[in-house]
PDB file of N, CA and C in Angstrom:
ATOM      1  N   UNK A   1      84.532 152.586 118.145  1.00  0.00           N
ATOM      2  CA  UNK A   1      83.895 152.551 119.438  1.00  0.00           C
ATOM      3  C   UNK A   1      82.744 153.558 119.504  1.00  0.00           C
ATOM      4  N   UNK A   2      82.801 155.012 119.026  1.00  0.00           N
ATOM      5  CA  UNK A   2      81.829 155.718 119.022  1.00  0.00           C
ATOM      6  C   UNK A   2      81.047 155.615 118.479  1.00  0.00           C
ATOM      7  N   UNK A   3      80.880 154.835 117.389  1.00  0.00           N
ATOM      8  CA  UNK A   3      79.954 154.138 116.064  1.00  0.00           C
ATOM      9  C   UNK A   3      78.818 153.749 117.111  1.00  0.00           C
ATOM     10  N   UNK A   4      79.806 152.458 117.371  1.00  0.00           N
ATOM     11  CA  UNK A   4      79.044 151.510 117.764  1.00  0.00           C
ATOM     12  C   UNK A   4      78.061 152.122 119.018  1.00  0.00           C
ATOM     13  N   UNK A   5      79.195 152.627 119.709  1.00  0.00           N
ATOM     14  CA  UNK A   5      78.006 154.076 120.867  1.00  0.00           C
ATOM     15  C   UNK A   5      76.713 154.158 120.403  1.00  0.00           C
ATOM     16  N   UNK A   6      76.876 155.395 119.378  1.00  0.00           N
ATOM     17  CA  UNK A   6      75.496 155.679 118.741  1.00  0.00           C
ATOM     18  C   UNK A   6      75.019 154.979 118.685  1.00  0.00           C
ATOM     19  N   UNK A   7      75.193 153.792 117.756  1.00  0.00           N
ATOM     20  CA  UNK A   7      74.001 152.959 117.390  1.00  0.00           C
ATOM     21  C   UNK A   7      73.419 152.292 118.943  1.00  0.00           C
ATOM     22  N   UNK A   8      73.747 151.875 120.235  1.00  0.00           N
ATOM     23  CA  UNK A   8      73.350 151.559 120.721  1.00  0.00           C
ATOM     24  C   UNK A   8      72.836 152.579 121.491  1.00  0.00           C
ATOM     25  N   UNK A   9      73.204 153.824 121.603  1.00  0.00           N
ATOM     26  CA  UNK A   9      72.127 154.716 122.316  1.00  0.00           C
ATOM     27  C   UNK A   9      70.695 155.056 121.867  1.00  0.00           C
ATOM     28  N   UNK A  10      70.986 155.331 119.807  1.00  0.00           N
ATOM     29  CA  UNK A  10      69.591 154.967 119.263  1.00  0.00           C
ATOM     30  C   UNK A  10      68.748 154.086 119.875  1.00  0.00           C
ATOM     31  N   UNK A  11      69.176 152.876 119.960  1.00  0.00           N
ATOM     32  CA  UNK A  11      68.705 151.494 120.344  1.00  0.00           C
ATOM     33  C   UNK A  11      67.557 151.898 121.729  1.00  0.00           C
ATOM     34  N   UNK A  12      68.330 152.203 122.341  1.00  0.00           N
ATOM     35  CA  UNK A  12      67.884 152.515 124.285  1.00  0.00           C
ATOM     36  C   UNK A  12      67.252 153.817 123.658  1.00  0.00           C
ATOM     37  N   UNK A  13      67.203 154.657 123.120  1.00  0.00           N
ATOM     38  CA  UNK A  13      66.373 155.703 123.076  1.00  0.00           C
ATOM     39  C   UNK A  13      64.653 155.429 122.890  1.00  0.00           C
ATOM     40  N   UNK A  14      64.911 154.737 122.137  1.00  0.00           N
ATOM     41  CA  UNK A  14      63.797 154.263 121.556  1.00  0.00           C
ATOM     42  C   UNK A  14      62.921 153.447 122.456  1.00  0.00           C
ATOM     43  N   UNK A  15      63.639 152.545 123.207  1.00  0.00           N
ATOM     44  CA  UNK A  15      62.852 151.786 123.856  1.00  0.00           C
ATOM     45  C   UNK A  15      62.845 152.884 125.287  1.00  0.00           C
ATOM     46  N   UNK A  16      63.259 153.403 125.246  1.00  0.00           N
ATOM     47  CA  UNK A  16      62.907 154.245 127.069  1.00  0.00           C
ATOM     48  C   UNK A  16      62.452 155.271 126.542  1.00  0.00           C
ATOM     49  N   UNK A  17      61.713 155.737 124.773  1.00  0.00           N
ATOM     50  CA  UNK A  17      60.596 156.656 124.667  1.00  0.00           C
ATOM     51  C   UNK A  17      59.226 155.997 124.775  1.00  0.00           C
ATOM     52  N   UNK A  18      59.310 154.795 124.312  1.00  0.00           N
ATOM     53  CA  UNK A  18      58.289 153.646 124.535  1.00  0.00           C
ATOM     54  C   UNK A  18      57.649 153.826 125.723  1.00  0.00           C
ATOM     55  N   UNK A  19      58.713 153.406 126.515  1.00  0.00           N
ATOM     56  CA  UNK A  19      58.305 153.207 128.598  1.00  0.00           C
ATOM     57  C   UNK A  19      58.029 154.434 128.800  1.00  0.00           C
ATOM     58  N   UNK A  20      58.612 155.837 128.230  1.00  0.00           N
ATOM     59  CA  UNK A  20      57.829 156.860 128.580  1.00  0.00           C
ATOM     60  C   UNK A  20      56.095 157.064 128.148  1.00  0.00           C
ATOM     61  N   UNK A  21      56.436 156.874 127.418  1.00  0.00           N
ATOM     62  CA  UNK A  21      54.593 156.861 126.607  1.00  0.00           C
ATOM     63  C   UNK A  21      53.903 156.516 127.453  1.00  0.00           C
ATOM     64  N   UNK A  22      54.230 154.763 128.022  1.00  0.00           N
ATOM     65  CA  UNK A  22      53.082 153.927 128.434  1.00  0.00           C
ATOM     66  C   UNK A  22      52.909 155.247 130.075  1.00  0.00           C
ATOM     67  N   UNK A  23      53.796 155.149 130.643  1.00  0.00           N
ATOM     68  CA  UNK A  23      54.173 155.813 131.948  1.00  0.00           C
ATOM     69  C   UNK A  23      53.386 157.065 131.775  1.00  0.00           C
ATOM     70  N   UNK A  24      53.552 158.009 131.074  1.00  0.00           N
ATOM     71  CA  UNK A  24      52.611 159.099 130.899  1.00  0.00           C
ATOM     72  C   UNK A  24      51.703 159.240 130.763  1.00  0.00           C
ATOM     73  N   UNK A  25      51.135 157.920 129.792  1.00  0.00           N
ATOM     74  CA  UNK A  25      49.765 158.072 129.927  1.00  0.00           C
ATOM     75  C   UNK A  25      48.698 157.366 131.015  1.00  0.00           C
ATOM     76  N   UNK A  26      49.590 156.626 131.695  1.00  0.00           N
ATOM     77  CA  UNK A  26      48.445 156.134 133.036  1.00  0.00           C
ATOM     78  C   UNK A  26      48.127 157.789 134.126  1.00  0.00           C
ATOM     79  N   UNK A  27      47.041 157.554 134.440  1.00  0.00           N
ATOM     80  CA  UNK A  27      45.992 158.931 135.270  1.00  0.00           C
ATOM     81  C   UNK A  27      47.192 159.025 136.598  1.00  0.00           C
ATOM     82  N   UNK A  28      47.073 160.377 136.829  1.00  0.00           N
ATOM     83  CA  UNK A  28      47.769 160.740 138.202  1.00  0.00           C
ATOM     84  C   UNK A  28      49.053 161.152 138.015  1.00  0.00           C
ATOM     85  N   UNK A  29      49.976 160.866 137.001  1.00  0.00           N
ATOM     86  CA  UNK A  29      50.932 160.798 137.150  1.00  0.00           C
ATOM     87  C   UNK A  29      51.626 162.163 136.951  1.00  0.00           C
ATOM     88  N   UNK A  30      53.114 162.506 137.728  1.00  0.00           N
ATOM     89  CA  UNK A  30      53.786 163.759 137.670  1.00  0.00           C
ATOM     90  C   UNK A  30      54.549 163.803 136.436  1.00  0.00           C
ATOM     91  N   UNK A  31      54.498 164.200 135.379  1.00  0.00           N
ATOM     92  CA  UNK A  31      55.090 164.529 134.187  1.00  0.00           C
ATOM     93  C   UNK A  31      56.676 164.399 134.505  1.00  0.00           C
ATOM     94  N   UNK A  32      57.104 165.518 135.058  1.00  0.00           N
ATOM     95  CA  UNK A  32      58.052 166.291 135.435  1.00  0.00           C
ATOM     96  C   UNK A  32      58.855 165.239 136.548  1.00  0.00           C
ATOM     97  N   UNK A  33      58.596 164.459 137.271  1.00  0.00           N
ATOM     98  CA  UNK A  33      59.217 163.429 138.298  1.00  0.00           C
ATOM     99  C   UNK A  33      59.141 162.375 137.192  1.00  0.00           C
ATOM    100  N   UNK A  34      58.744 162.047 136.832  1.00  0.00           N
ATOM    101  CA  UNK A  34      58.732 160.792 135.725  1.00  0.00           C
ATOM    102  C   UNK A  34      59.752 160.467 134.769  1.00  0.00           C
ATOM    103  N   UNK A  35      60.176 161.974 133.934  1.00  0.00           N
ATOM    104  CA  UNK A  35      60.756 162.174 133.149  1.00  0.00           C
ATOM    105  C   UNK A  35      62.217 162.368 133.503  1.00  0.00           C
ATOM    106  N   UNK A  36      61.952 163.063 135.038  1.00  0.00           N
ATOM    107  CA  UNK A  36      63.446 163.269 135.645  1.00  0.00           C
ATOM    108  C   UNK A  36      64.174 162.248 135.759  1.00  0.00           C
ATOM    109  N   UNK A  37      62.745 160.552 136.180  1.00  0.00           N
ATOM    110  CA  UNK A  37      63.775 159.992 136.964  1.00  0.00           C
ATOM    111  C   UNK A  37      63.988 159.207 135.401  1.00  0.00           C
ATOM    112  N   UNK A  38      63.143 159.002 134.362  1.00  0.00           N
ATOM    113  CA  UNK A  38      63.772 158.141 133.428  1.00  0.00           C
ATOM    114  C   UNK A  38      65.023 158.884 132.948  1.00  0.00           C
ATOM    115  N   UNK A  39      65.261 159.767 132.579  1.00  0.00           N
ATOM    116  CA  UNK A  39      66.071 160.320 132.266  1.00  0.00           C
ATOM    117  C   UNK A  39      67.826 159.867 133.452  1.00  0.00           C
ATOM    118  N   UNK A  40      67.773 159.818 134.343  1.00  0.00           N
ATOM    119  CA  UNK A  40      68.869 159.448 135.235  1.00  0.00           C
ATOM    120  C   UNK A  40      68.632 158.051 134.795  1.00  0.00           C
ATOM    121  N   UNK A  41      67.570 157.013 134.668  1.00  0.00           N
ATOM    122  CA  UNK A  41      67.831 156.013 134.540  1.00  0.00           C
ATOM    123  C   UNK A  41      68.437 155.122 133.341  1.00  0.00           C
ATOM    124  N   UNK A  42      68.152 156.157 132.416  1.00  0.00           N
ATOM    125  CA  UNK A  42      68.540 156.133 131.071  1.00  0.00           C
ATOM    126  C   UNK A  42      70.107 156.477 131.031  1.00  0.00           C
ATOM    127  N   UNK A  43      70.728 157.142 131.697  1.00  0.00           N
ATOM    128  CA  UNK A  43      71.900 157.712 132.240  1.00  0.00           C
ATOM    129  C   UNK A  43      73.024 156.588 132.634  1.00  0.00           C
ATOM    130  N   UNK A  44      71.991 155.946 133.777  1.00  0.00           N
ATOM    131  CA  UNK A  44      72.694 154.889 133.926  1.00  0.00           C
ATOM    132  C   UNK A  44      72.773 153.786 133.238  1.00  0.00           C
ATOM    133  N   UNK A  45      72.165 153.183 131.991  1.00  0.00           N
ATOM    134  CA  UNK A  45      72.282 152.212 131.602  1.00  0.00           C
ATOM    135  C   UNK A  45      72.993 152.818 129.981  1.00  0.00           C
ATOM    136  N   UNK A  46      73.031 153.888 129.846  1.00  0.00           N
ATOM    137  CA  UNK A  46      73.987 154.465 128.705  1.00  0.00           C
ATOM    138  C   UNK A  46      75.683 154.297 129.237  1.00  0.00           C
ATOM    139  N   UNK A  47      75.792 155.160 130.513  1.00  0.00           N
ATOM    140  CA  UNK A  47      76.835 154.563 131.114  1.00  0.00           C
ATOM    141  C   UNK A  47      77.316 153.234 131.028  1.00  0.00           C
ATOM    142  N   UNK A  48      76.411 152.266 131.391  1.00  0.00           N
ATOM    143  CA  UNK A  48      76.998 150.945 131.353  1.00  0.00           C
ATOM    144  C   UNK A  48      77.731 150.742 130.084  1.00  0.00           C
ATOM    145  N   UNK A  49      76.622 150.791 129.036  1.00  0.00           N
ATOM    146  CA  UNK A  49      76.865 150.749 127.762  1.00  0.00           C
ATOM    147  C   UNK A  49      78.383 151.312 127.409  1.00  0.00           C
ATOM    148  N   UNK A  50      78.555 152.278 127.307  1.00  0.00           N
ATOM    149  CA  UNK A  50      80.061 152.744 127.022  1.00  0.00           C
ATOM    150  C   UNK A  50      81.190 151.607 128.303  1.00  0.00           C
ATOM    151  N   UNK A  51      80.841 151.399 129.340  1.00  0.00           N
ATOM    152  CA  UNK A  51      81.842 150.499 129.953  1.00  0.00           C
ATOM    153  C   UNK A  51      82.067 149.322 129.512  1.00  0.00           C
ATOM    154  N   UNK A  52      80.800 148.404 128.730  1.00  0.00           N
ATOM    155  CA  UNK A  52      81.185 147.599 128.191  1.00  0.00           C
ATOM    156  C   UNK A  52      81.981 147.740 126.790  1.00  0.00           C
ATOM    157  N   UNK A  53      81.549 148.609 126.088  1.00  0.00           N
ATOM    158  CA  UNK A  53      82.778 149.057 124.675  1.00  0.00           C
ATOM    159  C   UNK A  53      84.154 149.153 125.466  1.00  0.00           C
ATOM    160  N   UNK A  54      83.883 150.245 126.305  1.00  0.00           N
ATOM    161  CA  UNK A  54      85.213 149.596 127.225  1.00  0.00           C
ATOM    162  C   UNK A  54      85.863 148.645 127.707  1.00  0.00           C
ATOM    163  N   UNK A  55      85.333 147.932 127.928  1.00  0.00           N
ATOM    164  CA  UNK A  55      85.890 146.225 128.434  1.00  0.00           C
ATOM    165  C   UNK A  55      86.267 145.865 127.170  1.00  0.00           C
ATOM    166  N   UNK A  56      85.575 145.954 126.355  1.00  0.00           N
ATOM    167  CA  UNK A  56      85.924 145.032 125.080  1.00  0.00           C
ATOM    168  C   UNK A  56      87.236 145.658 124.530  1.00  0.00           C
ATOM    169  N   UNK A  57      87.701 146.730 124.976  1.00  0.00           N
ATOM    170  CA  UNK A  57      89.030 146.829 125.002  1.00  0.00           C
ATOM    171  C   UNK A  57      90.456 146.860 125.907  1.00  0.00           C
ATOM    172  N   UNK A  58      89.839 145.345 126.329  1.00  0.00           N
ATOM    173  CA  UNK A  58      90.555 145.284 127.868  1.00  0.00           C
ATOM    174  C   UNK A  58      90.633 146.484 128.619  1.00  0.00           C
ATOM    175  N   UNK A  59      89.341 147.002 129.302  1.00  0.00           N
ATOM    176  CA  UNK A  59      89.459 147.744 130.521  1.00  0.00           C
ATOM    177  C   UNK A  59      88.796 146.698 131.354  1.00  0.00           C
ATOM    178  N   UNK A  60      88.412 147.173 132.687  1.00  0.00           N
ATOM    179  CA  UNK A  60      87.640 146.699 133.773  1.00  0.00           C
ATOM    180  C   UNK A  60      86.618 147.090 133.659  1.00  0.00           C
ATOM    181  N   UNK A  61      85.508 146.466 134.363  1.00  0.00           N
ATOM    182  CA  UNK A  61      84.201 146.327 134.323  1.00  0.00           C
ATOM    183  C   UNK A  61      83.718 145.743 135.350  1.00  0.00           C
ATOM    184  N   UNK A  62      83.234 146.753 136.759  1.00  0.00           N
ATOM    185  CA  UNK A  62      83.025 146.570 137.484  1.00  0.00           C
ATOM    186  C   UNK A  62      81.570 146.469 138.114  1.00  0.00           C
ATOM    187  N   UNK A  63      80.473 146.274 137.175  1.00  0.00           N
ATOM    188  CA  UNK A  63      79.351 145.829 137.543  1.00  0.00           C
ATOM    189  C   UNK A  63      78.414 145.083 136.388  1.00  0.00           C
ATOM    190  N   UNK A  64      77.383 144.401 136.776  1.00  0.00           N
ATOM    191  CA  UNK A  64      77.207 143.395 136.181  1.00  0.00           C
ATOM    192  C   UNK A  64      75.534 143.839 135.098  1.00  0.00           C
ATOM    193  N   UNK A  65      75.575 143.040 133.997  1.00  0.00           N
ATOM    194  CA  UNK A  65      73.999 143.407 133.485  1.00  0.00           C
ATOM    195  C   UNK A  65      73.154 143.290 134.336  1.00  0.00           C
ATOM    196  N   UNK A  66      73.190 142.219 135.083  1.00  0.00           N
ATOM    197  CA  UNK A  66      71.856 142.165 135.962  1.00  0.00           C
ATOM    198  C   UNK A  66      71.631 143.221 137.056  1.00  0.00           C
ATOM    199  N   UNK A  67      72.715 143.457 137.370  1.00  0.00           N
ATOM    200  CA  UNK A  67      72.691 144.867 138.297  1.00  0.00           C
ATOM    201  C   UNK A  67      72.048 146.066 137.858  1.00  0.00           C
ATOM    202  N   UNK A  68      72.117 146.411 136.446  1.00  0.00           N
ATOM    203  CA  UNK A  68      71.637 147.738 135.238  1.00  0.00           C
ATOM    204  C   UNK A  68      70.518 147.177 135.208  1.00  0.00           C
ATOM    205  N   UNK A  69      69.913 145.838 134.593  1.00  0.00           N
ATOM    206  CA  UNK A  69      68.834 145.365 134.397  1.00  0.00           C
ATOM    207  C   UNK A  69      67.854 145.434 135.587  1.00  0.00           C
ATOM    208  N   UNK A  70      68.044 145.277 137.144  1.00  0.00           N
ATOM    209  CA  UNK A  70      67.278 145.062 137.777  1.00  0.00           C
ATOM    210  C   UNK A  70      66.957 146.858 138.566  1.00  0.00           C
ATOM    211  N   UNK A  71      68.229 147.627 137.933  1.00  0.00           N
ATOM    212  CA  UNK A  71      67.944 148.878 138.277  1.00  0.00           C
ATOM    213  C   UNK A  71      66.517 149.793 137.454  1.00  0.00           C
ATOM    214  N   UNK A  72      66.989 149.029 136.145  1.00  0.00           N
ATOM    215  CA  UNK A  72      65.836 150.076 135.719  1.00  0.00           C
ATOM    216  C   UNK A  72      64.569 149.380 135.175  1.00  0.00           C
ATOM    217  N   UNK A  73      64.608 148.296 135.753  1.00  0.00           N
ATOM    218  CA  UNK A  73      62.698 146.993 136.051  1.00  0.00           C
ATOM    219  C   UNK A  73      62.577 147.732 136.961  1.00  0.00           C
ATOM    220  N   UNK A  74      63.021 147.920 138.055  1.00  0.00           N
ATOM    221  CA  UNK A  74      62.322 148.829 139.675  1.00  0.00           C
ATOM    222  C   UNK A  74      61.908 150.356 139.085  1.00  0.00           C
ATOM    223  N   UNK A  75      63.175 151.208 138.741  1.00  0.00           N
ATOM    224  CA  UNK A  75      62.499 152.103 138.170  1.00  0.00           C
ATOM    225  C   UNK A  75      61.425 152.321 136.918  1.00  0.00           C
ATOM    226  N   UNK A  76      60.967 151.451 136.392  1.00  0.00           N
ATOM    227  CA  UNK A  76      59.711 151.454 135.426  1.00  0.00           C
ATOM    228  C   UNK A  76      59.144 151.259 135.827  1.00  0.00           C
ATOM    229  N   UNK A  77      58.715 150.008 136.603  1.00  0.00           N
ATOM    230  CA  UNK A  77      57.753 149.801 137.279  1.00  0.00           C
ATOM    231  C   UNK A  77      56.769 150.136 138.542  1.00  0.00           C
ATOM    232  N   UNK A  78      57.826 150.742 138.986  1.00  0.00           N
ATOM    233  CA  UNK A  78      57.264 151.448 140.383  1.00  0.00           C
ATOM    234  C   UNK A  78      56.188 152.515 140.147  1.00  0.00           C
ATOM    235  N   UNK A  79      55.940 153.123 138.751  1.00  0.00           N
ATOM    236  CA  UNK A  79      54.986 153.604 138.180  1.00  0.00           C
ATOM    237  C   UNK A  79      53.939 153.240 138.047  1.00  0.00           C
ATOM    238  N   UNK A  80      53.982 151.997 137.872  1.00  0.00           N
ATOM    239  CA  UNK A  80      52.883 151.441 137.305  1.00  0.00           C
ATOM    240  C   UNK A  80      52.031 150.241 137.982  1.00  0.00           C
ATOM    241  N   UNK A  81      50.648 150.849 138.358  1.00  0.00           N
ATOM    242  CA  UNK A  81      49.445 149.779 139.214  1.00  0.00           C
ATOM    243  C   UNK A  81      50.274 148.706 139.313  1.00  0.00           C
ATOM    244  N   UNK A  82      49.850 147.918 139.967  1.00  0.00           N
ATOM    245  CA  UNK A  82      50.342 146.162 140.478  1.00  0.00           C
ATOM    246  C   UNK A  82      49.128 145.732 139.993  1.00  0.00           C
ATOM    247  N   UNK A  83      48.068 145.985 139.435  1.00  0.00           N
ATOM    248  CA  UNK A  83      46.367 145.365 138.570  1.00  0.00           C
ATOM    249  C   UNK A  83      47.247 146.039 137.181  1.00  0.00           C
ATOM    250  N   UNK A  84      47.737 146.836 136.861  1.00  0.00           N
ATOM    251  CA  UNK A  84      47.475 147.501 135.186  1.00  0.00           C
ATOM    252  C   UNK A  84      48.748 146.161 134.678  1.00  0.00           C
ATOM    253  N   UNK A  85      47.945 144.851 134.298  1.00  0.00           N
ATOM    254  CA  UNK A  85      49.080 143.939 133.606  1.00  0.00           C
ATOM    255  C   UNK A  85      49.455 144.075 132.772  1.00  0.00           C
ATOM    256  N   UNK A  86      48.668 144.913 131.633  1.00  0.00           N
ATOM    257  CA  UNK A  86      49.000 145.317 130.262  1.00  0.00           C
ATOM    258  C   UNK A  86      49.978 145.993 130.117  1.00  0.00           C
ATOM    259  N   UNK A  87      49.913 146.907 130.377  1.00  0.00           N
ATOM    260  CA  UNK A  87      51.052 148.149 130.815  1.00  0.00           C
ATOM    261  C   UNK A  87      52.059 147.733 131.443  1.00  0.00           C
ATOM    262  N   UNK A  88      52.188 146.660 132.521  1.00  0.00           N
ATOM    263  CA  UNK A  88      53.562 146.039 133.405  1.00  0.00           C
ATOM    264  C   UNK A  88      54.030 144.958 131.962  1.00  0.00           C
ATOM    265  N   UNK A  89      53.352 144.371 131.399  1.00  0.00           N
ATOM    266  CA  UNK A  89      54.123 143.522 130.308  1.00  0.00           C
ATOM    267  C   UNK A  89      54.961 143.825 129.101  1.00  0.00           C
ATOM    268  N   UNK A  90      54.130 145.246 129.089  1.00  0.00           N
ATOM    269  CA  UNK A  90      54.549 145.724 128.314  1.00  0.00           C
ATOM    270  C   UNK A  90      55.858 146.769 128.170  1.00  0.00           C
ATOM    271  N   UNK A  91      56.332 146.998 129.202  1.00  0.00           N
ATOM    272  CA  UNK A  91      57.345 147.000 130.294  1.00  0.00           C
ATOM    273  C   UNK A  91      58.336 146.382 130.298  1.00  0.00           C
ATOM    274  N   UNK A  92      57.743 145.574 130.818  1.00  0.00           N
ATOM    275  CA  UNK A  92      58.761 144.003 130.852  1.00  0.00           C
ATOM    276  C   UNK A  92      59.601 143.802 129.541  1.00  0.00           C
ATOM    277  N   UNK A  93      58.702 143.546 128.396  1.00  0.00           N
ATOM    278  CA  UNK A  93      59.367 143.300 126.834  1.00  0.00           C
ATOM    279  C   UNK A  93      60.253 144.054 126.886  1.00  0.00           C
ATOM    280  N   UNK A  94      59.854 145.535 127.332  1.00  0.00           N
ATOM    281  CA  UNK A  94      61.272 146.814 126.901  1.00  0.00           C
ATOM    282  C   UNK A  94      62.295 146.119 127.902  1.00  0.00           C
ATOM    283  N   UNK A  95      62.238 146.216 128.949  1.00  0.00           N
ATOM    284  CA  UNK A  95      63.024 145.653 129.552  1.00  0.00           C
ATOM    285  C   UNK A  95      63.751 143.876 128.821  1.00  0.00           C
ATOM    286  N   UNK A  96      63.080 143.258 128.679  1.00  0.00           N
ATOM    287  CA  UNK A  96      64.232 142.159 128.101  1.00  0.00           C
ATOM    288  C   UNK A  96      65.056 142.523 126.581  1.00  0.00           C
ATOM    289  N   UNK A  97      64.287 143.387 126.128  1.00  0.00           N
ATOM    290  CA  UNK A  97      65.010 144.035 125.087  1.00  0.00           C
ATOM    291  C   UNK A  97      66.044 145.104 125.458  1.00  0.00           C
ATOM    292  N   UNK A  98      65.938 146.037 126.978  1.00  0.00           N
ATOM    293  CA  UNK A  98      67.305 146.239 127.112  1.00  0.00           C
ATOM    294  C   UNK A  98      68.558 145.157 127.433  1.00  0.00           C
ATOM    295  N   UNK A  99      67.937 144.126 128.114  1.00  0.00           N
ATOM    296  CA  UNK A  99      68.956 143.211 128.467  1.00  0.00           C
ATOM    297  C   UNK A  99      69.657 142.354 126.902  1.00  0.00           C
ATOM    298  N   UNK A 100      68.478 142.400 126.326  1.00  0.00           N
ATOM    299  CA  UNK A 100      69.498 142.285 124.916  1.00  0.00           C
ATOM    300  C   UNK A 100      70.259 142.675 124.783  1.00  0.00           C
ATOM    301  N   UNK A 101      69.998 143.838 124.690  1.00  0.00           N
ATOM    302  CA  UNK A 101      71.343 145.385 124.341  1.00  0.00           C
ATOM    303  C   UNK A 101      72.308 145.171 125.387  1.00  0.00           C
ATOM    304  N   UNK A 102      72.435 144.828 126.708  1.00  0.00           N
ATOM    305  CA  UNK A 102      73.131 144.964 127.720  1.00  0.00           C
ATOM    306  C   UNK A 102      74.140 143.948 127.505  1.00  0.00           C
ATOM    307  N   UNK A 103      73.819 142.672 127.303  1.00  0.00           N
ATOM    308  CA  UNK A 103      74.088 141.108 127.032  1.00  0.00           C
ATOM    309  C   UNK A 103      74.672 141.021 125.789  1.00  0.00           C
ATOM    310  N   UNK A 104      75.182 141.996 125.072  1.00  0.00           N
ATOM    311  CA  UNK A 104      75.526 141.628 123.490  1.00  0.00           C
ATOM    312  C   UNK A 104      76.757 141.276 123.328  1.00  0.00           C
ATOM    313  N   UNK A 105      77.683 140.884 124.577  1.00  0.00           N
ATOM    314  CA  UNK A 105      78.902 140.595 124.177  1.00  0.00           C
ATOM    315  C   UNK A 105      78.773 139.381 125.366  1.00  0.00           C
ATOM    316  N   UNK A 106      77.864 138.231 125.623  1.00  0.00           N
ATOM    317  CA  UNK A 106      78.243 137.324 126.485  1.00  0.00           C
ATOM    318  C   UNK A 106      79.521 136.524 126.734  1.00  0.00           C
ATOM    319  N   UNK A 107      80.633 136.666 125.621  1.00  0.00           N
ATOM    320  CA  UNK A 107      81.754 136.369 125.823  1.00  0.00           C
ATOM    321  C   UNK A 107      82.950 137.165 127.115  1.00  0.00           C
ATOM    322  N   UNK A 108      81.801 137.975 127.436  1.00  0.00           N
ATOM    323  CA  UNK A 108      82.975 139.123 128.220  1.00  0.00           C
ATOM    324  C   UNK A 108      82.892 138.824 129.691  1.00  0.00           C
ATOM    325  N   UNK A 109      84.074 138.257 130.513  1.00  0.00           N
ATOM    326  CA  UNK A 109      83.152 138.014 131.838  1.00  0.00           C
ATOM    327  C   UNK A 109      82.986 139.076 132.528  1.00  0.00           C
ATOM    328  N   UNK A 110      82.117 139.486 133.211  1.00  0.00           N
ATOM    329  CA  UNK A 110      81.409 140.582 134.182  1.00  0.00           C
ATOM    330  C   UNK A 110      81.967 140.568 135.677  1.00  0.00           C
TER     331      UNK A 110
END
């Protein structure tokens, strides 16, 4: 179970250093609020992560991917222009690539 942990926190690390990059480098932005909030948001979808290793050993599992997924599309995006499309798509990809990661046991019901 902890294996498998790691490897999927690698996974999410990577892609929410990505979303940091793009996020930091658009003009205006607070370093320090940015980082705080990815960081909690990253929190929460690591959390998930261990609940589903959990389920998969018959525990409960009381909230759903799309719930994690649509938590942290709002928090990425809310950063970023509603004109900067490049940057929102690019976004987006990380985002369906967490829902990969989130979705990797579709046999499990939610």
């Amino acid at each position: 179970m902890e294996k498998e942990y790691q490897n999927l926190k690698e996974q999410v690390g990577f892609i929410f250093s990505n979303v940091k990059d793009i996020i930091l480098n658009l003009p205006g932005i607070d370093k320090n609020k940015i980082e705080m909030n990815l960081q909690i948001i990253q929190a929460v979808v690591m959390r998930f992560i261990r609940m589903i290793i959990y389920r998969k050993q018959n525990g409960i599992l009381c909230t759903s991917p799309n719930e994690i997924i649509k938590y942290a599309t709002t928090g990425f995006l809310k950063h970023i222009p509603q004109n900067d499309n490049e940057d929102r798509q690019k976004i987006k990809y990380y985002v369906s690539e967490l829902q990969r990661i989130l979705t990797m046991n579709k046999e499990l019901k939610y």
